[in-house]
Protein backbone atom coordinates (compact mmCIF):
# COMPACT_ATOMS: atom_id res chain seq x y z
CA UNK A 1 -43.78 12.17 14.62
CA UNK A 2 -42.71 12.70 18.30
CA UNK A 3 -40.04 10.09 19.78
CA UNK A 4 -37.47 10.25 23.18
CA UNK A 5 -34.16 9.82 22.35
CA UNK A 6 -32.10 8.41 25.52
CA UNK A 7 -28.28 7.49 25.80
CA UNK A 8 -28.10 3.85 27.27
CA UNK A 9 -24.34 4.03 28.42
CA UNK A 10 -21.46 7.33 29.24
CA UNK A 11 -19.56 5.98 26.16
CA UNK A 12 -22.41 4.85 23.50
CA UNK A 13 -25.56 3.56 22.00
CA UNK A 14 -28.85 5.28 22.35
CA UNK A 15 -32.88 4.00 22.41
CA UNK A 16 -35.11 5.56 20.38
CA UNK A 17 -38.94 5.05 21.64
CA UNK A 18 -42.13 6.83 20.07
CA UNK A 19 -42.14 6.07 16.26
CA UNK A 20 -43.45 3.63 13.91
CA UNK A 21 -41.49 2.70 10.82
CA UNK A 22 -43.86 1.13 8.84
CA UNK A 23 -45.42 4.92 8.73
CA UNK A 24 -42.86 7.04 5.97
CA UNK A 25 -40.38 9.39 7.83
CA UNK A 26 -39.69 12.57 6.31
CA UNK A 27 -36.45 14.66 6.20
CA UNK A 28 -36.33 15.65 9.32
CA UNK A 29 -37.11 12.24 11.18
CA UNK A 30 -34.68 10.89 8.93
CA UNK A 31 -31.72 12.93 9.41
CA UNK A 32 -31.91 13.18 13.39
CA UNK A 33 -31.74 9.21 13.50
CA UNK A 34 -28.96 9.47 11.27
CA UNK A 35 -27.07 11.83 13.07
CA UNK A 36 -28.39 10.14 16.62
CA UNK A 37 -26.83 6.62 14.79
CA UNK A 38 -23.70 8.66 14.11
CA UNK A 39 -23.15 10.25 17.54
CA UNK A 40 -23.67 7.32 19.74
CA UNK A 41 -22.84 3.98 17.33
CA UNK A 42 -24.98 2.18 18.24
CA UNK A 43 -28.90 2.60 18.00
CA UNK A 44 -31.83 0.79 19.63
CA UNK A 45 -35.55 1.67 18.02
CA UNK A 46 -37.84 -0.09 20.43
CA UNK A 47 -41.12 -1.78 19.56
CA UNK A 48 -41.08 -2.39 15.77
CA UNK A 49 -43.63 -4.95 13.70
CA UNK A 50 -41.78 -5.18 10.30
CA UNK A 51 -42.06 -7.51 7.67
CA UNK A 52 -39.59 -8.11 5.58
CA UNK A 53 -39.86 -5.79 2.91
CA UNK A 54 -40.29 -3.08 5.72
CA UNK A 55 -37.14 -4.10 7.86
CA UNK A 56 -35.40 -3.13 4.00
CA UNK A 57 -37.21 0.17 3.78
CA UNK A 58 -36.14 1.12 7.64
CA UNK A 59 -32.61 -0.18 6.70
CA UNK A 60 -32.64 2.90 3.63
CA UNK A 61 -33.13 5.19 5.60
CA UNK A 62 -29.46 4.88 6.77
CA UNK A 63 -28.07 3.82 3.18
CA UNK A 64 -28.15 1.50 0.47
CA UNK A 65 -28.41 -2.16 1.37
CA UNK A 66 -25.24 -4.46 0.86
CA UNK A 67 -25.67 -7.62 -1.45
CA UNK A 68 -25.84 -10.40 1.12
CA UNK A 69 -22.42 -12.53 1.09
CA UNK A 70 -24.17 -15.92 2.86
CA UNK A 71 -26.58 -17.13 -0.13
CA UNK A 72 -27.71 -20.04 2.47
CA UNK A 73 -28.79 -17.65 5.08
CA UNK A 74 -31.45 -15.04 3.44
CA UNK A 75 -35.16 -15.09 3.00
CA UNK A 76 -36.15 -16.84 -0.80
CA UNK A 77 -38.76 -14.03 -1.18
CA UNK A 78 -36.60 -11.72 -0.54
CA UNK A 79 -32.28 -11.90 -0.75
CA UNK A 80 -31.82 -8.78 0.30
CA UNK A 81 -32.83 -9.75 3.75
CA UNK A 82 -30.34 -11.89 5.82
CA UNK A 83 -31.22 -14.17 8.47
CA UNK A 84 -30.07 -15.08 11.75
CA UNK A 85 -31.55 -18.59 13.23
CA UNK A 86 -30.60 -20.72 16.16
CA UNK A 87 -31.93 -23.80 13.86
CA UNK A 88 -29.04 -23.14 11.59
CA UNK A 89 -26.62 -23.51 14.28
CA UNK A 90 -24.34 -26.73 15.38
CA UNK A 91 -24.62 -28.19 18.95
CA UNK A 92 -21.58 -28.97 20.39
CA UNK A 93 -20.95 -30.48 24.02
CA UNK A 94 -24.66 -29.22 24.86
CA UNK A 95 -24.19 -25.94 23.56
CA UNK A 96 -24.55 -23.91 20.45
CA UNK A 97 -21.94 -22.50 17.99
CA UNK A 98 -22.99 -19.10 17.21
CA UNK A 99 -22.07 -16.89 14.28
CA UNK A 100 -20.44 -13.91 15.75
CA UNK A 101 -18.78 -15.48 18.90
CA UNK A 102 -15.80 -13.13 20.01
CA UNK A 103 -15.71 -8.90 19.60
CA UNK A 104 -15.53 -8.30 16.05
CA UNK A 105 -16.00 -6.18 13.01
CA UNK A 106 -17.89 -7.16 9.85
CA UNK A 107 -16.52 -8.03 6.84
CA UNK A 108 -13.75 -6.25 7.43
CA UNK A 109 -11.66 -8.68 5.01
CA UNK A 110 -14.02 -6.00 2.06
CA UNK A 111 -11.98 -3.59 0.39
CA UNK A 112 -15.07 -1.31 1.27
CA UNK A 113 -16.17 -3.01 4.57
CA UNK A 114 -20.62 -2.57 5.39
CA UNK A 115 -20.56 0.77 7.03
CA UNK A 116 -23.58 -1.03 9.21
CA UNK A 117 -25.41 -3.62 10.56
CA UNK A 118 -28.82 -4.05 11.52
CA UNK A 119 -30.85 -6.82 13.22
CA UNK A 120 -34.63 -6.91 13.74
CA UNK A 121 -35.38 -9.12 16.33
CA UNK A 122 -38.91 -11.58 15.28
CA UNK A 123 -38.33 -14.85 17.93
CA UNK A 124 -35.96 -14.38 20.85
CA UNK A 125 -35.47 -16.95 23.96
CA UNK A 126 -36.84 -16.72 27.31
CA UNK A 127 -33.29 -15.44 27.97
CA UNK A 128 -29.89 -15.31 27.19
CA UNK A 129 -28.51 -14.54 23.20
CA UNK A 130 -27.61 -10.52 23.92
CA UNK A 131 -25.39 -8.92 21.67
CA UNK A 132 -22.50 -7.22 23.08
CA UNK A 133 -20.70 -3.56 21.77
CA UNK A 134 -17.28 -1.60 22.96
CA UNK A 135 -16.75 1.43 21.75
CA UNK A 136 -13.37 1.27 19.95
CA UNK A 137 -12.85 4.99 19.07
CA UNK A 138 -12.60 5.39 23.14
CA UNK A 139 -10.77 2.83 23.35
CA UNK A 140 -8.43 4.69 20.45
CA UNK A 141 -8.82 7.98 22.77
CA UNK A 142 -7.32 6.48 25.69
CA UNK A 143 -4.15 5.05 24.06
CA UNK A 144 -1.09 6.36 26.18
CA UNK A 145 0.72 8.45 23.33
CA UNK A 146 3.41 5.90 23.16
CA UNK A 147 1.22 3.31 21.68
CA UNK A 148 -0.67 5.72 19.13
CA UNK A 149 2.82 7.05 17.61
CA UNK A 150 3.37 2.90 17.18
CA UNK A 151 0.62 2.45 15.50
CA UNK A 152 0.37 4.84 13.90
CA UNK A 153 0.65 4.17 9.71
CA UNK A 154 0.16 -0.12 10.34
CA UNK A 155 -1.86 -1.88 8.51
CA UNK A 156 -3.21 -5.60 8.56
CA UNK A 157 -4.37 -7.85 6.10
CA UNK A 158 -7.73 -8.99 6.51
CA UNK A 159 -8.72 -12.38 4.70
CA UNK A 160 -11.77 -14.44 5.26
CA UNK A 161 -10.80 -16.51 8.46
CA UNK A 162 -7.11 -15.51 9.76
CA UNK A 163 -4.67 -18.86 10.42
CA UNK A 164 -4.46 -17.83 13.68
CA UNK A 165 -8.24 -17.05 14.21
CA UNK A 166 -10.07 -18.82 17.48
CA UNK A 167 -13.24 -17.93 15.82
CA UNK A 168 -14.55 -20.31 13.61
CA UNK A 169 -16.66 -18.75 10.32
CA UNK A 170 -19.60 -20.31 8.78
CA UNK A 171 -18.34 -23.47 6.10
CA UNK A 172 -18.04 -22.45 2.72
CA UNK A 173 -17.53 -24.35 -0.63
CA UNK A 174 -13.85 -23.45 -2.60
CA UNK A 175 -15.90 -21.64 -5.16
CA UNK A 176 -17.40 -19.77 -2.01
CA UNK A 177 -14.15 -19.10 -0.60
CA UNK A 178 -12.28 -18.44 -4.11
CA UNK A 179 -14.78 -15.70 -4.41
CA UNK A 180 -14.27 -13.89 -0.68
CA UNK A 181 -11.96 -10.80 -1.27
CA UNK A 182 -8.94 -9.63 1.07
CA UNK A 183 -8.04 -6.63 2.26
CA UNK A 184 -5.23 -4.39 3.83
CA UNK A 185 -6.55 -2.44 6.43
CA UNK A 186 -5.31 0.78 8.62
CA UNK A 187 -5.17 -0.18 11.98
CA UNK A 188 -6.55 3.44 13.26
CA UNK A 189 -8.77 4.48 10.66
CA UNK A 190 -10.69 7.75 10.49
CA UNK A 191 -14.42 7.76 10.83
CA UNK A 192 -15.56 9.48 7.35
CA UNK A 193 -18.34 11.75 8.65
CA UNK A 194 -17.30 12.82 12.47
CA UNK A 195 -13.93 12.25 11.55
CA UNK A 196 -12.92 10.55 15.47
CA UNK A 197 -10.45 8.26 14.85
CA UNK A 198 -10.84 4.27 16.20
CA UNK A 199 -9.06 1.11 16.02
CA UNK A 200 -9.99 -0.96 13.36
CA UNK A 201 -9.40 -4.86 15.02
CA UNK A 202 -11.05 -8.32 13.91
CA UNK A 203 -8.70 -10.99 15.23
CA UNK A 204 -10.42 -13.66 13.23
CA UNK A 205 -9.72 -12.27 10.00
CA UNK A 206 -6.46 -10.69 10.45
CA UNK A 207 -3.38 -11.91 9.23
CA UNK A 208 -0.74 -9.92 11.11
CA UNK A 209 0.71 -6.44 10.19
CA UNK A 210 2.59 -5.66 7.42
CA UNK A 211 6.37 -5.10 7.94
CA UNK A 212 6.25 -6.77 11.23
CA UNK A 213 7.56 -10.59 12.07
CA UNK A 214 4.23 -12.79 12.84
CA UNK A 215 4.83 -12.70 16.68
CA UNK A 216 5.97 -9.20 17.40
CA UNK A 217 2.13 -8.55 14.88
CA UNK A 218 -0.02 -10.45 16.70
CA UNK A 219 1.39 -9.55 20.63
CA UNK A 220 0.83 -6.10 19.53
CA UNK A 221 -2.76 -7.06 18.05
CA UNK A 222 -3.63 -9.20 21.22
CA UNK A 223 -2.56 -6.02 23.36
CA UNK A 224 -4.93 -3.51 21.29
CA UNK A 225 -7.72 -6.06 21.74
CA UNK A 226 -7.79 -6.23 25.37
CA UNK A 227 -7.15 -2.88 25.69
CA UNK A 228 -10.59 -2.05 23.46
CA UNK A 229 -12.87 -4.93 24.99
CA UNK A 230 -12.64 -3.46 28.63
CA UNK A 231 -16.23 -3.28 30.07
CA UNK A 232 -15.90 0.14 30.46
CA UNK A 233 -16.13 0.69 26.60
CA UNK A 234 -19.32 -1.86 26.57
CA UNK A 235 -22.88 -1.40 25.87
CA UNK A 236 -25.05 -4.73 26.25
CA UNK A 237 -28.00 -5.40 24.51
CA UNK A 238 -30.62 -7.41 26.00
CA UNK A 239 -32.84 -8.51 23.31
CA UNK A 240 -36.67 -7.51 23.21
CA UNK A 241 -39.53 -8.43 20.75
CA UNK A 242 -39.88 -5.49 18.01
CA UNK A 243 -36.50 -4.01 19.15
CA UNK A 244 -34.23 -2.97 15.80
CA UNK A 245 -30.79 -2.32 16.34
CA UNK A 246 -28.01 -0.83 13.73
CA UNK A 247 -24.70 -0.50 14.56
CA UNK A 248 -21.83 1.52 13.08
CA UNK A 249 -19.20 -0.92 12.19
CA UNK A 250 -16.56 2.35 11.76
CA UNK A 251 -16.77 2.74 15.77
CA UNK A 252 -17.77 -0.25 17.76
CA UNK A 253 -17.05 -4.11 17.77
CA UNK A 254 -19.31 -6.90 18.39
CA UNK A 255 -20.52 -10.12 19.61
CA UNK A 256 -23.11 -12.79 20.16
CA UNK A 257 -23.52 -14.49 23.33
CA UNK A 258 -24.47 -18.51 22.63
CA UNK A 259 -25.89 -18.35 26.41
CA UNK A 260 -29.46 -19.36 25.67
CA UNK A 261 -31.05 -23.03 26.10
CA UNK A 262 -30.65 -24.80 22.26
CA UNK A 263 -34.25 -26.02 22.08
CA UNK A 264 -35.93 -22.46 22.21
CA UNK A 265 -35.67 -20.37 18.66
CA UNK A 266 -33.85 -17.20 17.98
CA UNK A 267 -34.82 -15.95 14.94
CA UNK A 268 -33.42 -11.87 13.63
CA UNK A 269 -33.33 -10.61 10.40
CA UNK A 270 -30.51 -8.64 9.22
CA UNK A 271 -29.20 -6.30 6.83
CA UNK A 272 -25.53 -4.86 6.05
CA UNK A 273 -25.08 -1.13 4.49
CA UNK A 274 -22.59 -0.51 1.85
CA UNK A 275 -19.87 1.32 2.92
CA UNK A 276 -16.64 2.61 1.56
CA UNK A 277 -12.93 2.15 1.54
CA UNK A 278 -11.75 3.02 4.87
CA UNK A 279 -9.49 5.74 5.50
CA UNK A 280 -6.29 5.72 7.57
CA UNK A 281 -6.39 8.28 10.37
CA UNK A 282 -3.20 10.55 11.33
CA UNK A 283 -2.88 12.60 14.18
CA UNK A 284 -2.34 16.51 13.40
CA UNK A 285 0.72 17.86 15.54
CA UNK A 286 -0.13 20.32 18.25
């Protein structure tokens, strides 16, 4: 199977154009998305017509799929699938409350947080509702050496929704919430196959740093923030029909943009991949 593989932005994400996944992709196909989803974080396979079941099989070929979290937001016919729908969404002062608002990781309150995230895009508005990346291991790159010997060795604890969070997460029961785990996490962590290292930041789910007092933690996590959501670490994705996009939740952040007119649907499937315990990185002298 032919395809064009072209970068989108200097810093990452990539389109992939000229394949079919509902056709099977050998080794080879496989392992150059892989390593294309790797290299550049994010990737964007253009023109796709997936069922369900389908958008699963494409989601294997990247790894296994993660048991969804959100029982109220998958397909009956088929729980491994996850949805994403403008209908389930409150309207507040004219506008909608999106899940995702504000640069984030996911579920990085998991002792092994989803190692990625995919969407398949089946209704989408006249315009408006694009999903937004930044690259956080250059972000991590351009740290002045000051600030990298700070942070170096910090962790934060991530919970479900942090006390200080201006995010709010989707309503859960107690026994919903008694069963979401916590999580201390490396604020630099190493990325397990290219081994670049990137700051590891969700400032709706964590709950300061260890060892530090609350407002010396959360200054410093503010700081870090701003510094990684600086357009020149974004990629922007404007939404087409068919358009699949996975991300690698080990090197970018993200967010959904609630810009869209309420009445029109937007409809996505999506699917998390397991990942594993994340691993603190530390700088090698020179």
């Amino acid at each position: 199977m032919t395809y064009t593989l072209k970068p989108l932005t200097p810093v990452l994400a990539a389109e992939v154009t000229g394949i079919d996944l509902t056709e099977p992709a050998g080794p080879a196909l496989r392992k150059a998305l892989y390593d294309a989803w790797i290299e550049h974080a994010v990737l964007v396979i253009r023109d796709q017509r997936l069922t369900a079941p389908q958008f699963a099989d494409a989601a294997r070929l990247f790894g296994d799929i993660l048991v969804q979290q959100l029982k109220q937001f998958v397909l009956p016919d088929y729980p491994e699938v996850g949805t994403i729908s403008s209908r389930d969404l409150p309207i507040r002062d004219g506008r909608l409350h999106v899940r995702g608002e504000e640069f984030h990781t996911d579920h990085s309150n998991y002792p092994a947080p989803p190692k990625a995230t995919m969407l398949y895009a089946i209704n989408l508005p006249d315009r408006g509702g694009d999903t937004q990346f930044v690259d956080v291991r250059a972000a991590y790159d351009d740290l002045d050496e000051a600030t990298r010997r700070a942070i170096a060795g910090l962790h934060s604890r991530h919970v479900y929704e942090s006390s200080r969070s201006t995010r709010k997460m989707a309503e859960l029961t107690p026994e919903q919430r008694a069963a979401i785990p916590q999580a201390l996490q490396p604020l630099v962590i190493r990325h397990p196959e290219n081994g670049r290292p990137a700051l590891y930041l969700n400032t709706g789910r964590m709950e300061g740093i260890a060892g530090m007092p609350d407002d010396a933690a959360h200054a410093l996590i503010a700081r870090l923030f701003a510094h990684a959501t600086q357009p020149r670490y974004e990629y922007r994705h404007q939404w087409k029909p068919g358009d699949l996009v996975i991300w690698d939740n080990r090197s970018v952040m993200h967010q959904a943009n609630a810009d869209y007119d309420p009445t029109q649907l937007r409809y996505l499937y999506r699917i998390m991949l397991q990942g594993a315990p994340l691993q603190a990185y530390e700088e090698v002298p020179a």
